[in-house]
N, C-alpha and C. Protein backbone atom coordinates (compact mmCIF):
# COMPACT_ATOMS: atom_id res chain seq x y z
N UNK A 1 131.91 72.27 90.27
CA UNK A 1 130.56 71.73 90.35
C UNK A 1 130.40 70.95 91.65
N UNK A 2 129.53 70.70 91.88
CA UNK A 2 129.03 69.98 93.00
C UNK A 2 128.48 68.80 92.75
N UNK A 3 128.52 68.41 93.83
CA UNK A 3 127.63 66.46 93.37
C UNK A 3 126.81 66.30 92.93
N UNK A 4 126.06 67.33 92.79
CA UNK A 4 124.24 67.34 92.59
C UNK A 4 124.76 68.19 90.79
N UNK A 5 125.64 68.52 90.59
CA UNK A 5 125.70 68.63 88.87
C UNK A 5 125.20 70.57 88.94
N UNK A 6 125.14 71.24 89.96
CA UNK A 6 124.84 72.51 89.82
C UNK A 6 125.83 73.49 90.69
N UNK A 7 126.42 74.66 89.63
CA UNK A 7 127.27 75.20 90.58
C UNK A 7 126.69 75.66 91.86
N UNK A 8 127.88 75.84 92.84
CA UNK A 8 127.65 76.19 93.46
C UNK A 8 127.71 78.42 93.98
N UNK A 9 127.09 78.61 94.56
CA UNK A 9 126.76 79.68 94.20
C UNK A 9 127.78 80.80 94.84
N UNK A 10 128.78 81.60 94.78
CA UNK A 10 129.48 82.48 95.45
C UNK A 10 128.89 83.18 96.67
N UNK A 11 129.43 82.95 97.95
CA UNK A 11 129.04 83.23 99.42
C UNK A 11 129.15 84.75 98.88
N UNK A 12 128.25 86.23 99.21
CA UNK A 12 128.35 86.73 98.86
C UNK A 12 128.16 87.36 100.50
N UNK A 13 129.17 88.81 100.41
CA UNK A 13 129.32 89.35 101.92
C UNK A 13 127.99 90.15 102.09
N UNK A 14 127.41 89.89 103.64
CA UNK A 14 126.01 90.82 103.65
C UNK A 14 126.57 91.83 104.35
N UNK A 15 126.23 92.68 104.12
CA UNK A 15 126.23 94.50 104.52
C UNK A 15 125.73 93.93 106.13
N UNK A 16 126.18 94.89 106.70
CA UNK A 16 126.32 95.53 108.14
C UNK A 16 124.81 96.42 108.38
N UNK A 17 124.54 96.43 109.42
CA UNK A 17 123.29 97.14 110.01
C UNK A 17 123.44 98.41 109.73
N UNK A 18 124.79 98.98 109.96
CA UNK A 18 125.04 100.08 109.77
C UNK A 18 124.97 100.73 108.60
N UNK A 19 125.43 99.28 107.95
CA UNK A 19 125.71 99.91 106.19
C UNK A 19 124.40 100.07 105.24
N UNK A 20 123.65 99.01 105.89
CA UNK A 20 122.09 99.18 105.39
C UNK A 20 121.34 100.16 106.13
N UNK A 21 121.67 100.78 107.07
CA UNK A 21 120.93 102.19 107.83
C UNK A 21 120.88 103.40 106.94
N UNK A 22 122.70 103.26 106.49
CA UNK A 22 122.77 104.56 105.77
C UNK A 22 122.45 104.76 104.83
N UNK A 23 122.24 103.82 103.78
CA UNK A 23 121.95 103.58 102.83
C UNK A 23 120.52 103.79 102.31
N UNK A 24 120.01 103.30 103.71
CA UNK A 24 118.38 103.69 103.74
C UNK A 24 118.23 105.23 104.19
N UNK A 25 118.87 105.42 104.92
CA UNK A 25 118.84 106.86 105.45
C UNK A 25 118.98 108.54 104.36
N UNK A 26 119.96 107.61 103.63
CA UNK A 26 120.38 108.12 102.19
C UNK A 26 119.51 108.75 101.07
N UNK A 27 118.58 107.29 101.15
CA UNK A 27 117.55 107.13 99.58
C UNK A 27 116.49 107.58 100.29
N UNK A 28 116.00 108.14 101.58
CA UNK A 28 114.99 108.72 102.66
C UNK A 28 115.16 110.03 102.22
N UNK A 29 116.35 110.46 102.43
CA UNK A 29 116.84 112.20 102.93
C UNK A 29 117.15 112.43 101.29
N UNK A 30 117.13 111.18 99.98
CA UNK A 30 117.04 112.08 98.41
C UNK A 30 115.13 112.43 98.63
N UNK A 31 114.22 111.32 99.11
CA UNK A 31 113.29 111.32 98.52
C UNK A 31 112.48 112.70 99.43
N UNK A 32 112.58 112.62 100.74
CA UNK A 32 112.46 113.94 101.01
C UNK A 32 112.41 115.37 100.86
N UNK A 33 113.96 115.49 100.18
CA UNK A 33 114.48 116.51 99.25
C UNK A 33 113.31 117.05 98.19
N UNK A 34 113.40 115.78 97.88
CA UNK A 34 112.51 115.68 96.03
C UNK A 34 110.87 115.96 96.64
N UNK A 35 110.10 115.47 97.30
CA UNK A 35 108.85 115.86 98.01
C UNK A 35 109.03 117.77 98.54
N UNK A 36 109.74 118.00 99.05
CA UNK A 36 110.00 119.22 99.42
C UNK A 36 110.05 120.20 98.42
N UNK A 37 110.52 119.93 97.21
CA UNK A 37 110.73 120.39 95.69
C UNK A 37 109.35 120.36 95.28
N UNK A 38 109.04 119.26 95.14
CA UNK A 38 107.49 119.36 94.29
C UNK A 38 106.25 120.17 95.21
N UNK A 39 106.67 120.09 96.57
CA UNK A 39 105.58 120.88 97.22
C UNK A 39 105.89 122.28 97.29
N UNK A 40 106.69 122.77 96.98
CA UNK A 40 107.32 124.21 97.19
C UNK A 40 106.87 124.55 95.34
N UNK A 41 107.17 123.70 94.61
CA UNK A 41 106.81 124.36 93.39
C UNK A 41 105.29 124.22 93.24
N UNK A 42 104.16 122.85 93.86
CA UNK A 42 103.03 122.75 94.06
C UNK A 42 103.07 122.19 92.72
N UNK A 43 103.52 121.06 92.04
CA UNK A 43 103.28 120.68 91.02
C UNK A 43 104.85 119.90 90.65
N UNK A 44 104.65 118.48 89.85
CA UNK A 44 105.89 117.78 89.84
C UNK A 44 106.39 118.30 88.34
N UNK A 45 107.67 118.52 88.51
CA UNK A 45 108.48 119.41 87.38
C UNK A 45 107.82 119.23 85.97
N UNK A 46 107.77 120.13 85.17
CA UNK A 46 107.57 120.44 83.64
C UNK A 46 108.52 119.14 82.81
N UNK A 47 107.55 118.82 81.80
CA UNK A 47 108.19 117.89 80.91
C UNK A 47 108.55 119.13 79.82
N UNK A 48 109.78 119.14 79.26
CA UNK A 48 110.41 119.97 78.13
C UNK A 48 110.03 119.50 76.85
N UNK A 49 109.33 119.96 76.07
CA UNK A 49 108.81 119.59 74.65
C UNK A 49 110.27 118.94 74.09
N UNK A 50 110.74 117.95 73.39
CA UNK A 50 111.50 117.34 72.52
C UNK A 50 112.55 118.55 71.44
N UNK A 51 110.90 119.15 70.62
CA UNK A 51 111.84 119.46 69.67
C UNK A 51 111.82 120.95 70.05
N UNK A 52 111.05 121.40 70.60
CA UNK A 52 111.63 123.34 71.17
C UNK A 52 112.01 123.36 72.20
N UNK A 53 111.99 122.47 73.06
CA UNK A 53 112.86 122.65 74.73
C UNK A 53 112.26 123.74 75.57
N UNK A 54 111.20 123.67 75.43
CA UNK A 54 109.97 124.50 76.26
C UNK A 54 109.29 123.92 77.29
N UNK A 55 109.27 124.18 78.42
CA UNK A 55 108.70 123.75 79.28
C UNK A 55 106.92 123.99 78.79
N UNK A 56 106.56 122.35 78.79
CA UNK A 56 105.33 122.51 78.59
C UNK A 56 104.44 122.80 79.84
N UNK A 57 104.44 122.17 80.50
CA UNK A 57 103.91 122.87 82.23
C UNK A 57 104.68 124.01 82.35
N UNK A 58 103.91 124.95 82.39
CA UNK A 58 104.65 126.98 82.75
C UNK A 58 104.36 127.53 84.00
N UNK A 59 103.11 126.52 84.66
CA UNK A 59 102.58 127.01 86.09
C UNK A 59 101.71 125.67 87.06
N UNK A 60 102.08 126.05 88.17
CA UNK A 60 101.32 124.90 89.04
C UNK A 60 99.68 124.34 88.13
N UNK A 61 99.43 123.46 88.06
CA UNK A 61 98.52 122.87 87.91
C UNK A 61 97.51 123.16 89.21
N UNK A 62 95.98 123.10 88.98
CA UNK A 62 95.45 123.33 89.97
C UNK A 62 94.53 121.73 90.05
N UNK A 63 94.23 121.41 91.35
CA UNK A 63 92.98 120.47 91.28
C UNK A 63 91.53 120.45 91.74
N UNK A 64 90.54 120.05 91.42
CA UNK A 64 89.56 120.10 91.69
C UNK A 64 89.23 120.81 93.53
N UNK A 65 89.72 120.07 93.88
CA UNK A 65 89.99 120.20 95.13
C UNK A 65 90.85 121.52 95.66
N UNK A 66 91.26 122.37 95.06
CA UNK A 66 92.29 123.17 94.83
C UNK A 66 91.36 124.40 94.49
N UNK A 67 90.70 124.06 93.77
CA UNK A 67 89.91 125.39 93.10
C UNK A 67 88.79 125.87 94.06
N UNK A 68 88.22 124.44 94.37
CA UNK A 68 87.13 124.65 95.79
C UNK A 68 87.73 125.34 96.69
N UNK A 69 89.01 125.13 97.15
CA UNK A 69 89.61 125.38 98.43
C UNK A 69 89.29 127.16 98.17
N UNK A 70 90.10 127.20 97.05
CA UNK A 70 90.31 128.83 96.16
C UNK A 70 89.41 129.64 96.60
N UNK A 71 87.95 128.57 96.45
CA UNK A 71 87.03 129.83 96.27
C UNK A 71 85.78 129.39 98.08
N UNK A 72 86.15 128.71 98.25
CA UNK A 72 85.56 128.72 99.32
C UNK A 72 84.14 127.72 98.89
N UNK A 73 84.30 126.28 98.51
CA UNK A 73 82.71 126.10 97.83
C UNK A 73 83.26 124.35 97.84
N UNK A 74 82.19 123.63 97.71
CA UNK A 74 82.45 122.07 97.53
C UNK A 74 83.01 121.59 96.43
N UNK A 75 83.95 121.28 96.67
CA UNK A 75 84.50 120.04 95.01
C UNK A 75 82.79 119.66 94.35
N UNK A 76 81.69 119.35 94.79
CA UNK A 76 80.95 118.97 93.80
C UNK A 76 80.58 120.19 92.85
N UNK A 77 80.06 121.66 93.54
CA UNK A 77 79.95 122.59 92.44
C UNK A 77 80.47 122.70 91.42
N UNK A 78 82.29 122.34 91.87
CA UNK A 78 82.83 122.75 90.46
C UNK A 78 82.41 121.73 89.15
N UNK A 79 81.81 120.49 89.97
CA UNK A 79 82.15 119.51 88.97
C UNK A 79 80.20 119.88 88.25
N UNK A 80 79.71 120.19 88.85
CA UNK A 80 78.05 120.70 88.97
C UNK A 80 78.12 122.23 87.28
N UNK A 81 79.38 123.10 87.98
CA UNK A 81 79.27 124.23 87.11
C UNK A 81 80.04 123.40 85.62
N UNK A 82 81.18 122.43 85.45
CA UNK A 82 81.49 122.24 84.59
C UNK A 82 80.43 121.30 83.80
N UNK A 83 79.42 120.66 84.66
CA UNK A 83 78.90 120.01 83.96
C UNK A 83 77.63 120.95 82.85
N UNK A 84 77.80 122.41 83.69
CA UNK A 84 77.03 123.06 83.20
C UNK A 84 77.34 123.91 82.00
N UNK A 85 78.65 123.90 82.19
CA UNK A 85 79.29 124.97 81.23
C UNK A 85 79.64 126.20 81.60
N UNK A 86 79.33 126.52 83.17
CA UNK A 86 79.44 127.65 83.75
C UNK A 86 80.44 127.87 84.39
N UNK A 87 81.66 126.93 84.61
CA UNK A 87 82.57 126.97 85.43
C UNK A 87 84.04 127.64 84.98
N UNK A 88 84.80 127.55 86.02
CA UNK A 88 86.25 128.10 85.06
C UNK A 88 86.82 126.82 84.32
N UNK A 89 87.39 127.76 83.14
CA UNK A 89 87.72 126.39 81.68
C UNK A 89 89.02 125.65 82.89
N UNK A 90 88.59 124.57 82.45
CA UNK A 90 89.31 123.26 82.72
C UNK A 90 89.74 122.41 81.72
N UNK A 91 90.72 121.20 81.97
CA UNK A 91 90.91 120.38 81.22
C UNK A 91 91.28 119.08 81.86
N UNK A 92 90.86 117.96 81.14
CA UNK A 92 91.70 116.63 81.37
C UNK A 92 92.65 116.27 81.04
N UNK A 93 93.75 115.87 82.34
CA UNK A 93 95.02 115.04 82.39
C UNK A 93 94.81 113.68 82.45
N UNK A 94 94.61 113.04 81.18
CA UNK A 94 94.05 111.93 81.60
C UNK A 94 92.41 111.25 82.12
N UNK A 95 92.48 110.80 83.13
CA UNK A 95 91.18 111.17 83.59
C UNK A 95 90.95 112.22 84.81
N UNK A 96 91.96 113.23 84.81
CA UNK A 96 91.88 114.00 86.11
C UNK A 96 91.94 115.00 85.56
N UNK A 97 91.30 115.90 86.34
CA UNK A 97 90.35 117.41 85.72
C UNK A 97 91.30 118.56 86.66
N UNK A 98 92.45 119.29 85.74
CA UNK A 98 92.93 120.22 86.03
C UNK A 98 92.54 121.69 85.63
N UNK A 99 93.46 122.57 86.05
CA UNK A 99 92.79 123.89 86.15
C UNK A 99 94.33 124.94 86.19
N UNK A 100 94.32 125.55 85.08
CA UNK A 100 95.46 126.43 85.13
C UNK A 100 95.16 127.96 86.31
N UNK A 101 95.76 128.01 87.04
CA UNK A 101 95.58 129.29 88.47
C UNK A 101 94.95 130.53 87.52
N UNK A 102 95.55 130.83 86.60
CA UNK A 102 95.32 132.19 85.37
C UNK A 102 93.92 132.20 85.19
N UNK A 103 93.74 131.02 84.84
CA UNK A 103 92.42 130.52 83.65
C UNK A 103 91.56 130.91 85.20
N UNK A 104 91.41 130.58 86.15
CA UNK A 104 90.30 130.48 87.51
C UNK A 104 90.58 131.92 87.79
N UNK A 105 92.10 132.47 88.08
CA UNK A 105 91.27 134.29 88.58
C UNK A 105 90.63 134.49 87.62
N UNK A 106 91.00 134.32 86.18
CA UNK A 106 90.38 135.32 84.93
C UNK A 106 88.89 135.31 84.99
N UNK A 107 88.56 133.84 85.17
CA UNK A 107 87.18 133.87 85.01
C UNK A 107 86.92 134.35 86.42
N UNK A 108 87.39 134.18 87.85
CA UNK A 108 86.41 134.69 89.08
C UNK A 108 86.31 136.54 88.40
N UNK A 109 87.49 137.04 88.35
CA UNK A 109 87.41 138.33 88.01
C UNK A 109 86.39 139.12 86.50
N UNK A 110 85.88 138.15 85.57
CA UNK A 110 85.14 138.24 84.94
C UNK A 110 83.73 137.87 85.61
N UNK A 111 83.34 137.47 86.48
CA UNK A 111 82.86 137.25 87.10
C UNK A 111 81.90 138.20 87.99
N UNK A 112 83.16 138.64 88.88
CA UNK A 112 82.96 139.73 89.42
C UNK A 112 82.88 140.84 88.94
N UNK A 113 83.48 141.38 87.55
CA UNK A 113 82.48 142.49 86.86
C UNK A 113 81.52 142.26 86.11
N UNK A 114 81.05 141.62 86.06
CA UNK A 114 79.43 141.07 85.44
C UNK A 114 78.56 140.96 86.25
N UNK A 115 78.82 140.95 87.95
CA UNK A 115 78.16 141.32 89.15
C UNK A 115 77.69 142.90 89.91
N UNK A 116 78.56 143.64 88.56
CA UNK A 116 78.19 144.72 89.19
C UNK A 116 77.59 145.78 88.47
C-alpha cells in the first residue's frame, strides 16, 4: 500500500510503435477481407434458422436504390408504385424496404408480356 491507503497500480509495459502498427494493420487487412466478402456476395451473410440450419437469406437482398438502378427510373417511383400497389412485391427489414432480385425480374417480365 501506499501512504495515501490505495494500492498502487502495476507499471504496465506499453507496446512499441511497431507493435501497435501491426496490430492495427492486422484488424485493417481482417476488416477489408470481410468488406470484400460482403461486396462480392452483395449482401452480409445469411443467418441459419436455429432449428433446420437453413440459410434464411438464399439470395442478395435488393434495395430501393438497387431496383431503380435495375430498371433505369428514380428511387421515388418505386416508392410512388408501392404506394400504389403496382410495383414489384417488396418487403420490410425493419424499417427498410427490400426486394428479392427473382421477385423484380418476375414481375418486370410479367410486365413485359402484358405489354404486348
Amino acid at each position: 500500500m501506499s501512504d495515501n491507503g490505495f494500492h498502487r497500480e502495476r507499471s504496465r509495459r506499453t507496446p512499441s510503435h511497431a507493435e501497435l502498427g501491426a496490430d492495427v494493420e492486422r484488424a485493417v487487412q481482417a476488416l477489408v477481407e470481410a468488406l470484400c466478402r460482403a461486396i462480392q456476395n452483395n449482401v452480409a451473410p445469411g443467418r441459419r434458422s436455429s432449428k433446420t440450419g437453413i440459410n434464411i437469406v438464399d439470395q442478395p437482398l435488393l434495395t430501393v436504390r438497387d431496383v431503380a438502378q435495375m430498371l433505369k427510373i428514380p428511387t421515388q417511383t418505386i416508392y410512388t408504385w408501392r404506394y400504389e400497389g403496382i410495383g414489384p412485391p417488396g418487403f420490410k427489414v425493419g424499417r427498410h424496404l427490400r426486394f428479392k432480385r427473382d421477385d423484380v425480374e418476375r414481375w418486370l417480365n410479367e410486365r413485359a408480356s402484358e405489354s404486348r
